[in-house]
Protein backbone atom coordinates (compact mmCIF):
# COMPACT_ATOMS: atom_id res chain seq x y z
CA UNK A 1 12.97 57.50 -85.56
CA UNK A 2 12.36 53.43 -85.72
CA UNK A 3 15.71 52.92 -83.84
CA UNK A 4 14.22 55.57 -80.91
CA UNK A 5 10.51 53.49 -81.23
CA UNK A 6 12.09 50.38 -80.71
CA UNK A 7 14.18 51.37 -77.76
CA UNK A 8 11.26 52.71 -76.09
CA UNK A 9 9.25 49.66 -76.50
CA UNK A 10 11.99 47.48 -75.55
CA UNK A 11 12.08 49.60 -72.68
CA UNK A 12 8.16 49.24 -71.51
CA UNK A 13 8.41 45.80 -72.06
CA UNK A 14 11.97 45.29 -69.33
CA UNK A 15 9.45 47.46 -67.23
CA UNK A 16 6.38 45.19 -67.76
CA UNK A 17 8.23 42.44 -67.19
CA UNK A 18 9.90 43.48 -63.73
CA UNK A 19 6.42 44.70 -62.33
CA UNK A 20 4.96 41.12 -63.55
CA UNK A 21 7.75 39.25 -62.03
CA UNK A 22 7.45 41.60 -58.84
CA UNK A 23 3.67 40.70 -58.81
CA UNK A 24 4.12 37.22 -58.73
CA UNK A 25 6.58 37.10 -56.10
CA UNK A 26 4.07 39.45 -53.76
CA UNK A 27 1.50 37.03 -55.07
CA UNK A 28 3.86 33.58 -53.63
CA UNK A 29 4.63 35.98 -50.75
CA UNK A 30 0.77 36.43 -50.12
CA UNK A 31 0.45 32.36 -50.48
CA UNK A 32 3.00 31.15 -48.66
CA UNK A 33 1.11 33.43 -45.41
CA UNK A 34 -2.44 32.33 -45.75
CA UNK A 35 -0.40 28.70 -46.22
CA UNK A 36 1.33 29.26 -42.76
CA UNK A 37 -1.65 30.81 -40.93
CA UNK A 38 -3.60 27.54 -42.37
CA UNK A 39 -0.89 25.69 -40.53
CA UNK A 40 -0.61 27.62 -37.65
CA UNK A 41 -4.54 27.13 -37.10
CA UNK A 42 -4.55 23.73 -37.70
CA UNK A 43 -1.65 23.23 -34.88
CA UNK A 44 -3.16 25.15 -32.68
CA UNK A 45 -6.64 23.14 -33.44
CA UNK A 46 -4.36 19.84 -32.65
CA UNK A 47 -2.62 21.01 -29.06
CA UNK A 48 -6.19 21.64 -27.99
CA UNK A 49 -7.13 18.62 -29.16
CA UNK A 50 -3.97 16.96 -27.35
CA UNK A 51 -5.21 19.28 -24.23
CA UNK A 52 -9.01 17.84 -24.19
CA UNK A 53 -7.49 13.97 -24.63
CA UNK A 54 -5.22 14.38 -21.73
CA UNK A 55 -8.14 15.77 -19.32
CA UNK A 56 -10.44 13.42 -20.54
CA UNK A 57 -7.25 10.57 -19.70
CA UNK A 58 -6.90 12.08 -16.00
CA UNK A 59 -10.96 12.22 -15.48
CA UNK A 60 -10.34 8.53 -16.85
CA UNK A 61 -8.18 7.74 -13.99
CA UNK A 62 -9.83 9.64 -11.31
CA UNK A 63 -12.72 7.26 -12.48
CA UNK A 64 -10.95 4.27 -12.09
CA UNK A 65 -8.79 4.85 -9.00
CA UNK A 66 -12.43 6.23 -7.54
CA UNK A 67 -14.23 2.43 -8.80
CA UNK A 68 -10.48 0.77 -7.43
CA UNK A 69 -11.79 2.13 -3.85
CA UNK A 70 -15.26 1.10 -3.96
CA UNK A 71 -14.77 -2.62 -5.27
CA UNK A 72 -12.29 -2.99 -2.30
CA UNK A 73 -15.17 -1.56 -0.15
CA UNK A 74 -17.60 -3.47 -1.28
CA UNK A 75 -15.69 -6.58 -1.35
CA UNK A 76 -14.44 -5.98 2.52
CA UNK A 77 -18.65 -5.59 3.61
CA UNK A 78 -19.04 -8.84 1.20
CA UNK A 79 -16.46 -10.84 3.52
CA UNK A 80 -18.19 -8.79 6.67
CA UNK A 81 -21.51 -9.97 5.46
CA UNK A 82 -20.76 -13.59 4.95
CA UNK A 83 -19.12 -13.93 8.13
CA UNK A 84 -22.21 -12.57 9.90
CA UNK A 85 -24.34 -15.31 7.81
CA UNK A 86 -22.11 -17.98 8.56
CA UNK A 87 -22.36 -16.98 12.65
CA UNK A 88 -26.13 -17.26 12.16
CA UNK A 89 -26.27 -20.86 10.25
CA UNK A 90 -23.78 -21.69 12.87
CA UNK A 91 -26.51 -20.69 16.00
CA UNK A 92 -29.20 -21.84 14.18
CA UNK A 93 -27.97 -25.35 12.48
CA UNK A 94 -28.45 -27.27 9.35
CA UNK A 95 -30.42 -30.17 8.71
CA UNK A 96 -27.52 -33.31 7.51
CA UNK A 97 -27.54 -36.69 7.21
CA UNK A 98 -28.92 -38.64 9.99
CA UNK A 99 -26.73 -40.42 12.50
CA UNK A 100 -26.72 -43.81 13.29
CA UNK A 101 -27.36 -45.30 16.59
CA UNK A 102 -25.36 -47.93 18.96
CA UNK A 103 -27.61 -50.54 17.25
CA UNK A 104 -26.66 -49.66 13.70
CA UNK A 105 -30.50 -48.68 13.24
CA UNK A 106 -31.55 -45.26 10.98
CA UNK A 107 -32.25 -42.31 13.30
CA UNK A 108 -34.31 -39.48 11.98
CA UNK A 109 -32.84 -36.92 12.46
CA UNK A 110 -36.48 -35.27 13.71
CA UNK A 111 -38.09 -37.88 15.12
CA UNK A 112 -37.20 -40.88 17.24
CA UNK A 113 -37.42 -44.83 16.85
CA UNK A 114 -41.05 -44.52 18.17
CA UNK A 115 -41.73 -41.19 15.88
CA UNK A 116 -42.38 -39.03 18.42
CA UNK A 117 -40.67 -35.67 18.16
CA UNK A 118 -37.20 -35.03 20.07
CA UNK A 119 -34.63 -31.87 20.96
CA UNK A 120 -32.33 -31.08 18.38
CA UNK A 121 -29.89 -29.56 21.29
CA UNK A 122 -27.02 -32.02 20.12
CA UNK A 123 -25.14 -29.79 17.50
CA UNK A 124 -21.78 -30.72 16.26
CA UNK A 125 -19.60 -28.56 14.25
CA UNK A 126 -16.92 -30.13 12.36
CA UNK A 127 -14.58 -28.96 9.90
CA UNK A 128 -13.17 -31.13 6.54
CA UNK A 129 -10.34 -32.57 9.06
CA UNK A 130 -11.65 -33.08 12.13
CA UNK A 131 -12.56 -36.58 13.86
CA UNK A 132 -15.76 -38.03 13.46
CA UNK A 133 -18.48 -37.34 15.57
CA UNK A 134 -19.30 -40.11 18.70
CA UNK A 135 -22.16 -41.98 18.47
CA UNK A 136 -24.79 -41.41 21.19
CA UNK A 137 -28.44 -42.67 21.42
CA UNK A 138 -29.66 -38.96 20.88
CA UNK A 139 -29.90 -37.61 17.49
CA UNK A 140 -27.73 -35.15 16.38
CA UNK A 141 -27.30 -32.83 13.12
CA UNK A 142 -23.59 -32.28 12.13
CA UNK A 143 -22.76 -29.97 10.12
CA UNK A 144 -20.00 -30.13 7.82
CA UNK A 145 -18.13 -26.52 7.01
CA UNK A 146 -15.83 -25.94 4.12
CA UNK A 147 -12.93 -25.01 5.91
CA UNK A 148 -11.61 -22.75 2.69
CA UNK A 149 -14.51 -20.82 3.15
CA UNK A 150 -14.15 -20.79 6.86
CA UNK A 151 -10.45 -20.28 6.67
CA UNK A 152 -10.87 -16.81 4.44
CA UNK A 153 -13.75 -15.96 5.59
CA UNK A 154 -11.74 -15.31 9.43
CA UNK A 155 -9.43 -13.81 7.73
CA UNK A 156 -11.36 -11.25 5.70
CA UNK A 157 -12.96 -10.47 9.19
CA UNK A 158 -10.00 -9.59 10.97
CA UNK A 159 -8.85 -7.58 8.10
CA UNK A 160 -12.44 -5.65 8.20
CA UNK A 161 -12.22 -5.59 12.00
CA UNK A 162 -8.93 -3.85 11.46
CA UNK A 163 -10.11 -1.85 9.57
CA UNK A 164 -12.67 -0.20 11.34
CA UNK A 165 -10.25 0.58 14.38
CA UNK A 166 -11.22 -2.32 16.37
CA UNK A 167 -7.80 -3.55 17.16
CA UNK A 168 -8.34 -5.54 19.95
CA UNK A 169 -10.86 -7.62 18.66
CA UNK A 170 -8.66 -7.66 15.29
CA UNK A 171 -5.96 -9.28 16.51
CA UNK A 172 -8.32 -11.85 18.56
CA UNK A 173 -9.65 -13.06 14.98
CA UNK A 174 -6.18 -12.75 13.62
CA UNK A 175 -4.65 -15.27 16.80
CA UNK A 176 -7.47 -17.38 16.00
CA UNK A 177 -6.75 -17.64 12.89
CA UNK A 178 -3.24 -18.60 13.20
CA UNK A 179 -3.96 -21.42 15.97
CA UNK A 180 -6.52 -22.83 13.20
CA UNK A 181 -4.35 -22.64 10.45
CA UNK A 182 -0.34 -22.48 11.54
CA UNK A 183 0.84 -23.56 8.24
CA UNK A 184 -1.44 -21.56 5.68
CA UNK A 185 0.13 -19.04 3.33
CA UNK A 186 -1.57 -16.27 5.12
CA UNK A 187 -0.67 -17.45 8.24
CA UNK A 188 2.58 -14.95 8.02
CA UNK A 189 0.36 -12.11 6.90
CA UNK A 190 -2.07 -12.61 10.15
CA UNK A 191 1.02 -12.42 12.42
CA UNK A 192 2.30 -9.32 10.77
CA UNK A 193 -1.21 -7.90 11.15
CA UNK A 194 -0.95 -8.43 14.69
CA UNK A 195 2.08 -6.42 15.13
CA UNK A 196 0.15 -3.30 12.90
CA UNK A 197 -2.78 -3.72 15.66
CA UNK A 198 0.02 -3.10 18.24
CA UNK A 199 1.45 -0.39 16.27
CA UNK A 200 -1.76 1.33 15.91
CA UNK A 201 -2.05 1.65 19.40
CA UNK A 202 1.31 2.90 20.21
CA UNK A 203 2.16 -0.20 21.94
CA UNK A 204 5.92 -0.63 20.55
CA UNK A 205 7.45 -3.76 22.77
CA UNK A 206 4.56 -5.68 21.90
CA UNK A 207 4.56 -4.31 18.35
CA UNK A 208 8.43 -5.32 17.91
CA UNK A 209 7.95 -8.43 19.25
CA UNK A 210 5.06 -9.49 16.98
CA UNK A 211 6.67 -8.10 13.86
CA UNK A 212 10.20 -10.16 14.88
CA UNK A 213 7.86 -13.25 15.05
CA UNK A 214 7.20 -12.98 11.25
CA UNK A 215 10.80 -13.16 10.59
CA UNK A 216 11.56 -15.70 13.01
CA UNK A 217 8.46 -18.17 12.75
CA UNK A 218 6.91 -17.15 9.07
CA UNK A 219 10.40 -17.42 6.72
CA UNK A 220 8.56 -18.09 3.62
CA UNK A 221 6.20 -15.06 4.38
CA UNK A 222 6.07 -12.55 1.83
CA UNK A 223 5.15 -9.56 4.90
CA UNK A 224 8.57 -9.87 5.24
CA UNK A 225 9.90 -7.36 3.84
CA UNK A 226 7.15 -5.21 5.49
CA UNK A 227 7.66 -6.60 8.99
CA UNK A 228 11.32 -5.68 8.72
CA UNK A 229 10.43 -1.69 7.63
CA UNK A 230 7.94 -1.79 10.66
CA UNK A 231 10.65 -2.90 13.17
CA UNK A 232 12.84 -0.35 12.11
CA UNK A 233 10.29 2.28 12.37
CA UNK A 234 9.30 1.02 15.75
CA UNK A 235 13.48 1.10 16.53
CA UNK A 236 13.21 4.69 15.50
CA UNK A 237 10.39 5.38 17.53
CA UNK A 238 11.96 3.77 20.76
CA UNK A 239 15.19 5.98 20.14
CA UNK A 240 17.31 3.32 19.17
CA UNK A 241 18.89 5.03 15.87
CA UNK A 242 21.72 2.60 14.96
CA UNK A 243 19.60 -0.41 15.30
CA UNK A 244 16.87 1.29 12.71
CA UNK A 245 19.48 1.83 10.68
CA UNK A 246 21.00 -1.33 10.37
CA UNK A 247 17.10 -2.67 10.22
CA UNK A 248 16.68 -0.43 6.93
CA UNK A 249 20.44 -1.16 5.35
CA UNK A 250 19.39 -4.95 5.73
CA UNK A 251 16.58 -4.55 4.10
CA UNK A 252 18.13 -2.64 1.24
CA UNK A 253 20.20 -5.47 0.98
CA UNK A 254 17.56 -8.46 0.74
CA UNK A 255 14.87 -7.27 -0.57
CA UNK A 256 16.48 -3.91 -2.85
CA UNK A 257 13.38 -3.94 -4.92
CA UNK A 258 10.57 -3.86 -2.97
CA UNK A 259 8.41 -1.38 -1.98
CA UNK A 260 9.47 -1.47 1.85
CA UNK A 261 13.10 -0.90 0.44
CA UNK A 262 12.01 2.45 -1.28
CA UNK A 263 10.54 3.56 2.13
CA UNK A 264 13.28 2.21 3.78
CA UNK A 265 15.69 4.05 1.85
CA UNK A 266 13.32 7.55 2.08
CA UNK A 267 14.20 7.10 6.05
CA UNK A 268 17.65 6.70 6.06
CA UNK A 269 17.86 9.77 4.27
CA UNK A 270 15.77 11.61 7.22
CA UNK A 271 18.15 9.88 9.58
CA UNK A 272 21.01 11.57 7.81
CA UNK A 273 22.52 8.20 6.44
């Protein structure tokens, strides 16, 4: 009778202790899945998250390209502007120092020797290197102008004359500016900007011819590589396919990293090269 009690008990407890050991595995089972849908959430919380950062990023740059476009607007009616104030000092004159007359004696530059009033129709505008005045019994104002400021100040309003389509008078201001200042740094630039006013209108000899003149008389220029994509796209346009060709290759070859190169290289796979 003991030996069948105590193989009955033994038995309940094997049985206790397999549906204990079966409830704690349901019950790691059971953690391990809130444990993974805590995960899953918290992923899922982190993409969107990764999703909100990178439209806030592209609004960011839509911002700043959007700014980009309006400083450069702002600062092309800023060069506009001061060219359009330094026109009107230039009409109506500043008061200077006074000149001196043929007797070495003080001149006002308002009144004469006797103080009565006289015409100030004697205006002389000079830049930083240009030859002194002559001395004449009349007074005169002179008016000295920073030629830095007169230099970019032409150029800015060419490049805003340009801009707005007016070619012809563009390239006027752009000529001028070269005569003034042959050896400046921009003085290349202005000269290829001449060719683009000829290229705008579809005029290609003239174009060619102006952009050939940055090569030939601007060597230092960094336009360049620019002139050299224009004259092959002005070759192209002429129907002269093996000379834009060559015109691109070249380029490819002294200047492989520029920008003109990658749009030189984008065209002589259109021309099948």
């Amino acid at each position: 009778m003991k030996k069948v009690l105590f193989s009955t008990l033994t038995a309940l407890l094997a049985v206790s202790c397999a549906s204990t050991g079966n409830d704690a595995v349901k019950k790691s089972l059971t953690n391990i899945n809130e444990e993974l849908v805590v995960i899953q959430k918290s992923l899922t919380d982190t993409q969107m998250n990764m999703e909100d950062v990178q439209s806030a990023s592209g609004n960011l740059q839509t911002d700043v390209t959007t700014n980009a476009d309006a400083i450069a607007e702002l600062r092309s009616e800023i060069a506009y502007l001061n060219n359009e104030i330094l026109v009107l000092k230039g009409n109506k004159g500043a008061t200077a120092a006074p000149m001196q007359d043929t007797n070495s004696k003080n001149v006002s530059s308002t009144t004469t020797s006797k103080g009565s009033s006289a015409p100030l129709n004697n205006i002389i505008i000079l830049d930083e290197k240009a030859p002194a005045a002559p001395k004449e019994e009349t007074p005169q104002i002179v008016v000295i102008e920073d030629s830095g400021a007169a230099k970019n100040s032409l150029y800015s309003y060419a490049i805003e004359l340009n801009r707005q389509k007016k070619y012809n008078e563009a390239r006027a201001k752009f000529q001028e500016f070269i005569k003034k200042y042959p050896k400046d740094q921009l003085a290349g630039n202005a000269q290829y900007w001449i060719g683009e006013t000829y290229y705008s209108v579809n005029d290609m000899n003239n174009a060619l011819k102006a952009f050939q003149d940055v090569i030939s008389k601007f060597p230092k220029s960094n336009k360049i590589p620019d002139a050299m994509l224009k004259i092959g796209y002005v070759q192209e346009k002429q129907g002269k396919k093996q000379d834009a060709v060559a015109t691109f290759q070249d380029l490819l070859k002294k200047y492989p990293k520029s920008k003109p190169a990658t749009l030189a290289r984008q065209k002589l796979q259109t021309l099948g090269t």
